[in-house]
C-alpha atoms as a PDB file:
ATOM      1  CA  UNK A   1     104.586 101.780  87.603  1.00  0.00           C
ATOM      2  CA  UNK A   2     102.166  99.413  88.459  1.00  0.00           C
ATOM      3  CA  UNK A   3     102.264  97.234  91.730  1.00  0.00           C
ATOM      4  CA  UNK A   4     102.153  94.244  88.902  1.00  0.00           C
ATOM      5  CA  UNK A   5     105.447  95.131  87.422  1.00  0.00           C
ATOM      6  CA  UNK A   6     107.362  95.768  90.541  1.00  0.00           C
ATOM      7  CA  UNK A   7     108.165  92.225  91.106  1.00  0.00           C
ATOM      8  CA  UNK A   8     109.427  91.613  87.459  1.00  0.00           C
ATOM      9  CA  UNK A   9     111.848  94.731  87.802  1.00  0.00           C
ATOM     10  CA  UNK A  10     112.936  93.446  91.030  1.00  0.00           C
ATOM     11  CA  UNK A  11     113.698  90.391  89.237  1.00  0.00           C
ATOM     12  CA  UNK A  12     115.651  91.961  86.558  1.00  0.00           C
ATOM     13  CA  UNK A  13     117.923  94.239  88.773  1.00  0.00           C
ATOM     14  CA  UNK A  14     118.973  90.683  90.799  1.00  0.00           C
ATOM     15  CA  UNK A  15     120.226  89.456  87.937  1.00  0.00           C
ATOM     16  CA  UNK A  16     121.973  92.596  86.662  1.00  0.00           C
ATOM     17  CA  UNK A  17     123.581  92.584  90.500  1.00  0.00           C
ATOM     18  CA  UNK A  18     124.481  88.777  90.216  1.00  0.00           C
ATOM     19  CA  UNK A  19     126.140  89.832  86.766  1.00  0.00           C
ATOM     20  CA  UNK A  20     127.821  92.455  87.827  1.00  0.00           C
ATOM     21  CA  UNK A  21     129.648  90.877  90.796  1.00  0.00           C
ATOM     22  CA  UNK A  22     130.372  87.559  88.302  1.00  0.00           C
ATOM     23  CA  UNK A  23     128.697  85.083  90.644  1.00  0.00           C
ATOM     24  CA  UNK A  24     129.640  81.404  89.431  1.00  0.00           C
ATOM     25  CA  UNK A  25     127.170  79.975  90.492  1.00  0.00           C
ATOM     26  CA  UNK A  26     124.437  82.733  90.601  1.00  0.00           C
ATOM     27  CA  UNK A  27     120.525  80.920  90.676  1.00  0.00           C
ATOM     28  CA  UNK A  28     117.082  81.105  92.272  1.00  0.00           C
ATOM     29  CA  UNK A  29     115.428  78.917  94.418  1.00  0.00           C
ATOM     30  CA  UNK A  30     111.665  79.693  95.359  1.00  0.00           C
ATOM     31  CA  UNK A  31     109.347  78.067  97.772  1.00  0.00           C
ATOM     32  CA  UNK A  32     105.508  78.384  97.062  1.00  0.00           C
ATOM     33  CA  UNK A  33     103.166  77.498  99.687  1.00  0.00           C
ATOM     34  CA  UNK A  34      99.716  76.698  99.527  1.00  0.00           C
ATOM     35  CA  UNK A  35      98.578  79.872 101.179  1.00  0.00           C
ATOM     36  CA  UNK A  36     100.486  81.734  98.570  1.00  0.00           C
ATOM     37  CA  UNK A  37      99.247  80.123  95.809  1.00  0.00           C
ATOM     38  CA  UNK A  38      95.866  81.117  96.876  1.00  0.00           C
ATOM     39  CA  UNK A  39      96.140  84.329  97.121  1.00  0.00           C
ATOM     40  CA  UNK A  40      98.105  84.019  93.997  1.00  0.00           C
ATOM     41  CA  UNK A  41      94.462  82.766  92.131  1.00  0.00           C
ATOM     42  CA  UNK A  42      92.759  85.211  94.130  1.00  0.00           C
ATOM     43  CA  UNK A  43      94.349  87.909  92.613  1.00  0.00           C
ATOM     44  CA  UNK A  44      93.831  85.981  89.198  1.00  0.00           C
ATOM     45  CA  UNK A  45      90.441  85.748  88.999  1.00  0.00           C
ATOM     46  CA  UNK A  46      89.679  89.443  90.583  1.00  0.00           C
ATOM     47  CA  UNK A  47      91.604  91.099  87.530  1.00  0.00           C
ATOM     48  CA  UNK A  48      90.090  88.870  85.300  1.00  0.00           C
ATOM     49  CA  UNK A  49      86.492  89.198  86.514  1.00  0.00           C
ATOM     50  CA  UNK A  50      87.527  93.375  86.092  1.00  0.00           C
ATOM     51  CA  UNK A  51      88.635  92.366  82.823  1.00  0.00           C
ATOM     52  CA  UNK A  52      85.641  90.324  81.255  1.00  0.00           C
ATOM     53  CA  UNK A  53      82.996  92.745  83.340  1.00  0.00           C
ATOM     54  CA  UNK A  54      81.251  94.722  80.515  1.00  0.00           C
ATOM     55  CA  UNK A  55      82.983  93.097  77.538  1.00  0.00           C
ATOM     56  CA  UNK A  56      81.366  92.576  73.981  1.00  0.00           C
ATOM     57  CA  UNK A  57      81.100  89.636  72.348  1.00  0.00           C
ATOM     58  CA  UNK A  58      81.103  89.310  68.678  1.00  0.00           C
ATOM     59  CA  UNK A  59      77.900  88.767  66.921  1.00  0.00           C
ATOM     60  CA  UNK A  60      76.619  85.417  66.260  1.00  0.00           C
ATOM     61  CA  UNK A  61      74.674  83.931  63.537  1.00  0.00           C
ATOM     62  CA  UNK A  62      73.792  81.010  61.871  1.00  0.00           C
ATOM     63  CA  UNK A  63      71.775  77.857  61.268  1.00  0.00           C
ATOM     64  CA  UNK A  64      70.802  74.568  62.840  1.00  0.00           C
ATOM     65  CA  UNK A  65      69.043  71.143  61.619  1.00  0.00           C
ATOM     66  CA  UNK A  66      66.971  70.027  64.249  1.00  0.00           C
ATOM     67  CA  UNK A  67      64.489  67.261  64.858  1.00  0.00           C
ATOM     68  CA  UNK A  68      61.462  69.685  64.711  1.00  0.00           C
ATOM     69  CA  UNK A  69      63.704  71.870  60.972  1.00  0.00           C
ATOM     70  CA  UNK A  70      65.851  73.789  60.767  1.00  0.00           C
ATOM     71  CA  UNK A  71      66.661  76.748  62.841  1.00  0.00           C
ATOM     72  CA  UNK A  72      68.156  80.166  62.076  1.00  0.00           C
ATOM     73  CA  UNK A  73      69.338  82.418  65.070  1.00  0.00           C
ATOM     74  CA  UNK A  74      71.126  85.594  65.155  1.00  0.00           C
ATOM     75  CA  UNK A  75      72.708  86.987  68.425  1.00  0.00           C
ATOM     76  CA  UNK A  76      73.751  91.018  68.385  1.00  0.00           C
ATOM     77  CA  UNK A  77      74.981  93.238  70.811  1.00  0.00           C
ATOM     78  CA  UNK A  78      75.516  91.303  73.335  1.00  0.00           C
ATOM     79  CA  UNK A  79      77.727  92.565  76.549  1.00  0.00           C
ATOM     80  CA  UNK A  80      78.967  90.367  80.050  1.00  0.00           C
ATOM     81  CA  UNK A  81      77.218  92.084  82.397  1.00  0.00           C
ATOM     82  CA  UNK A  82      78.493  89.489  85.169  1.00  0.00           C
ATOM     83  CA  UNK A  83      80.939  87.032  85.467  1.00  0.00           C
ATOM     84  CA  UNK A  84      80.966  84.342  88.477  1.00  0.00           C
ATOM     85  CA  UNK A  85      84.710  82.850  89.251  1.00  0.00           C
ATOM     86  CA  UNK A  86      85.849  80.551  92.045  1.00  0.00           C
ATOM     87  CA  UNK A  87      89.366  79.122  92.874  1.00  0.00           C
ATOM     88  CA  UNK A  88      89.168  75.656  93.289  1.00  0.00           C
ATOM     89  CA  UNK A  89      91.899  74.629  95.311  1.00  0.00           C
ATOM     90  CA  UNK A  90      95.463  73.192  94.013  1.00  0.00           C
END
């Protein structure tokens, strides 16, 4: 299992437990910090730097009108071969 769907299972075996022992008034409170939600995007935007690194992108082609005519342009083959993401702040 991946460290990414340990929290989720977690999740799911409190409520089984919650269920199980017929808690009335069974619920979830969560506190998110600032810190946390940091490192929260942090982790965001490394897995989807990871993701994007060395994707394709479809092929592109087509025409434009343009002050000087028209212009035809065709882009093949293209890959990401780097991707720049910051976290901004919340």
């Amino acid at each position: 299992m991946t460290s990414a769907g340990r929290p989720f299972l977690l999740l799911c075996c409190w409520f089984v437990v919650a269920d199980v022992c017929g808690s009335a008034n069974a619920g979830l409170k969560i506190g998110l910090s600032q810190p946390g939600l940091n490192y929260a995007a942090s982790v965001a935007v490394r897995q989807m730097s990871a993701k994007v690194q060395g994707a394709s992108l479809p092929d592109q082609s087509g025409e434009s009108h343009t002050p000087v005519g028209k212009v035809h342009y065709e882009v093949k083959n293209t890959r990401v071969g780097g991707i720049i993401l910051s976290v901004i702040g919340f």
